[in-house]
Protein backbone atom coordinates (compact mmCIF):
# COMPACT_ATOMS: atom_id res chain seq x y z
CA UNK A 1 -14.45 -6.80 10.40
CA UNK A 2 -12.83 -3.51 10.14
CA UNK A 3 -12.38 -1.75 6.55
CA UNK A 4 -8.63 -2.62 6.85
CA UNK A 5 -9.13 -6.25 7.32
CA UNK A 6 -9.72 -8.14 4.59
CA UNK A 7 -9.11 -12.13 3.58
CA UNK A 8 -8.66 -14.24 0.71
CA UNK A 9 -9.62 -17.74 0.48
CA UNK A 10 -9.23 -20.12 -2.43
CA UNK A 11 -12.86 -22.23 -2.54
CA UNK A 12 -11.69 -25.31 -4.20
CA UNK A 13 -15.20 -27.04 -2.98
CA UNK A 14 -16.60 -24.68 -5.37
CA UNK A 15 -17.02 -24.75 -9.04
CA UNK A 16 -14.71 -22.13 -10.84
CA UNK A 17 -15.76 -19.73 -12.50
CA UNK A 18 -15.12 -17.11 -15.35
CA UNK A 19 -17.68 -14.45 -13.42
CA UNK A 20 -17.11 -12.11 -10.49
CA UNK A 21 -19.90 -11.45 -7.67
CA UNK A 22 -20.14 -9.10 -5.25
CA UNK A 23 -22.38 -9.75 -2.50
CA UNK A 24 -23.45 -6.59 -1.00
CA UNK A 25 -26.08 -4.53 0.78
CA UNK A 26 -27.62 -1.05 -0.28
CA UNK A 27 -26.19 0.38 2.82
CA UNK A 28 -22.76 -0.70 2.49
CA UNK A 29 -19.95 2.25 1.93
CA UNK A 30 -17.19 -0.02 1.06
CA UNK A 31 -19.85 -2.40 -1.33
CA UNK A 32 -20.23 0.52 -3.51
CA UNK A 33 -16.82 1.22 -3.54
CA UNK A 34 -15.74 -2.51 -4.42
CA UNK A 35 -18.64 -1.89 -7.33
CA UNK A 36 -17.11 1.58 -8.38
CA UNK A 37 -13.88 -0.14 -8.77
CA UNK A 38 -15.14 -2.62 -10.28
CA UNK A 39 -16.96 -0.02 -12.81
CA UNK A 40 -14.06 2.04 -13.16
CA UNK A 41 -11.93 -1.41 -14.13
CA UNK A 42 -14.63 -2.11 -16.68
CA UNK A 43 -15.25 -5.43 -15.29
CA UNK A 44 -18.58 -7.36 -15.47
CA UNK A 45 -20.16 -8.42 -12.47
CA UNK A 46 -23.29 -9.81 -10.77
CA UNK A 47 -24.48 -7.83 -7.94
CA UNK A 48 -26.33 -9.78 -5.31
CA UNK A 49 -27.74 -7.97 -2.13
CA UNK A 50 -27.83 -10.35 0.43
CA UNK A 51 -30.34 -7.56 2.33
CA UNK A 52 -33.23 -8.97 0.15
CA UNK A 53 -32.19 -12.45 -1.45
CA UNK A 54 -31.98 -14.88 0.86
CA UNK A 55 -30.04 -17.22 -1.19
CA UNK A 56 -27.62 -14.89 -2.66
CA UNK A 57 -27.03 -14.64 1.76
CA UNK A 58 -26.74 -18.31 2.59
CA UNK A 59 -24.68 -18.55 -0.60
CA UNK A 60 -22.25 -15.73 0.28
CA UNK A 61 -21.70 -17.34 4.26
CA UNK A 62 -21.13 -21.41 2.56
CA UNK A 63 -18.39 -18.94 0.27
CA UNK A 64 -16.87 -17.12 2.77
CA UNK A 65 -17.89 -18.55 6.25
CA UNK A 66 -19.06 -15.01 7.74
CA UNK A 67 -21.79 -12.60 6.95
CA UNK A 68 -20.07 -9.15 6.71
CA UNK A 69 -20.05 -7.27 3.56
CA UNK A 70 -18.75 -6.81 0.71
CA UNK A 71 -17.88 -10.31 -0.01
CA UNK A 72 -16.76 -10.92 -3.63
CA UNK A 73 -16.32 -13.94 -5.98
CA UNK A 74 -13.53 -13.22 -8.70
CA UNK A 75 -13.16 -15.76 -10.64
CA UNK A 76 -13.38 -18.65 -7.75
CA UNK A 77 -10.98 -16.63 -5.68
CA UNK A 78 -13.22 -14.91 -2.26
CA UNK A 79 -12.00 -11.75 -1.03
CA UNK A 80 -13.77 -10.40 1.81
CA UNK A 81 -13.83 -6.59 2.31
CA UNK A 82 -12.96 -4.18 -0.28
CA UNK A 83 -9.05 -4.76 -1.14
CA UNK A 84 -8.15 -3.04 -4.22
CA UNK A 85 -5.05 -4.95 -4.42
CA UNK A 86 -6.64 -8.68 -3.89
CA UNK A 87 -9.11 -7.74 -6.32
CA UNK A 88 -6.49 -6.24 -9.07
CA UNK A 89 -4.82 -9.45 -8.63
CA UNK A 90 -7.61 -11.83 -8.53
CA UNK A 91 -8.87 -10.24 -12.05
CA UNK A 92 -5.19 -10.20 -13.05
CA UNK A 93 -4.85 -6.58 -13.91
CA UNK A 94 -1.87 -6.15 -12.12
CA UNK A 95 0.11 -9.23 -14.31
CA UNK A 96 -0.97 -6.96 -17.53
CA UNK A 97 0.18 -4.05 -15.96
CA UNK A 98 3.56 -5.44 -15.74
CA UNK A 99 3.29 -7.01 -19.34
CA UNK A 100 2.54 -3.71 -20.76
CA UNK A 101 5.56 -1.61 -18.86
């Protein structure tokens, strides 16, 4: 998958939750960019590198159905690659943007 191609899928099998998880590896450019963001944002998150944890892998491809990375979890919502603007709406920062202005 290319850096500009990204998707979103709604995992209704799965149990929502309140958390965000980014599955990424140590050698990822665009994982530590979705985790900078992330930082920057101030937003809490689980980091699991599916280089090293097994599980954290097999649970990432049920999740998302491939096994590039990032891959993150916001909230129940999956958005694969880095895409600031799936993520900023995802987290609903961009609704309290608009409620602010």
């Amino acid at each position: 998958m290319s850096e500009k191609e990204t998707k979103v899928h709604k995992i209704e099998d799965h149990k929502k939750s309140d958390k965000v998880v980014v599955y990424s590896t140590d050698a990822c450019p665009w994982c530590h960019k979705a985790k900078d963001f992330l930082d920057e944002m101030k937003v809490e998150y689980e980091d699991l590198n599916v280089g090293t944890d097994e599980k954290a892998r097999n649970d990432m491809i049920e999740k998302s159905g491939q096994m590039g990375v990032p891959v993150l979890d916001v909230k129940g919502t999956i958005i694969i690659g880095f895409d600031e603007p799936k993520i900023r709406e995802a987290l609903g920062l961009d609704s309290e943007a608009k409620k602010a202005a």
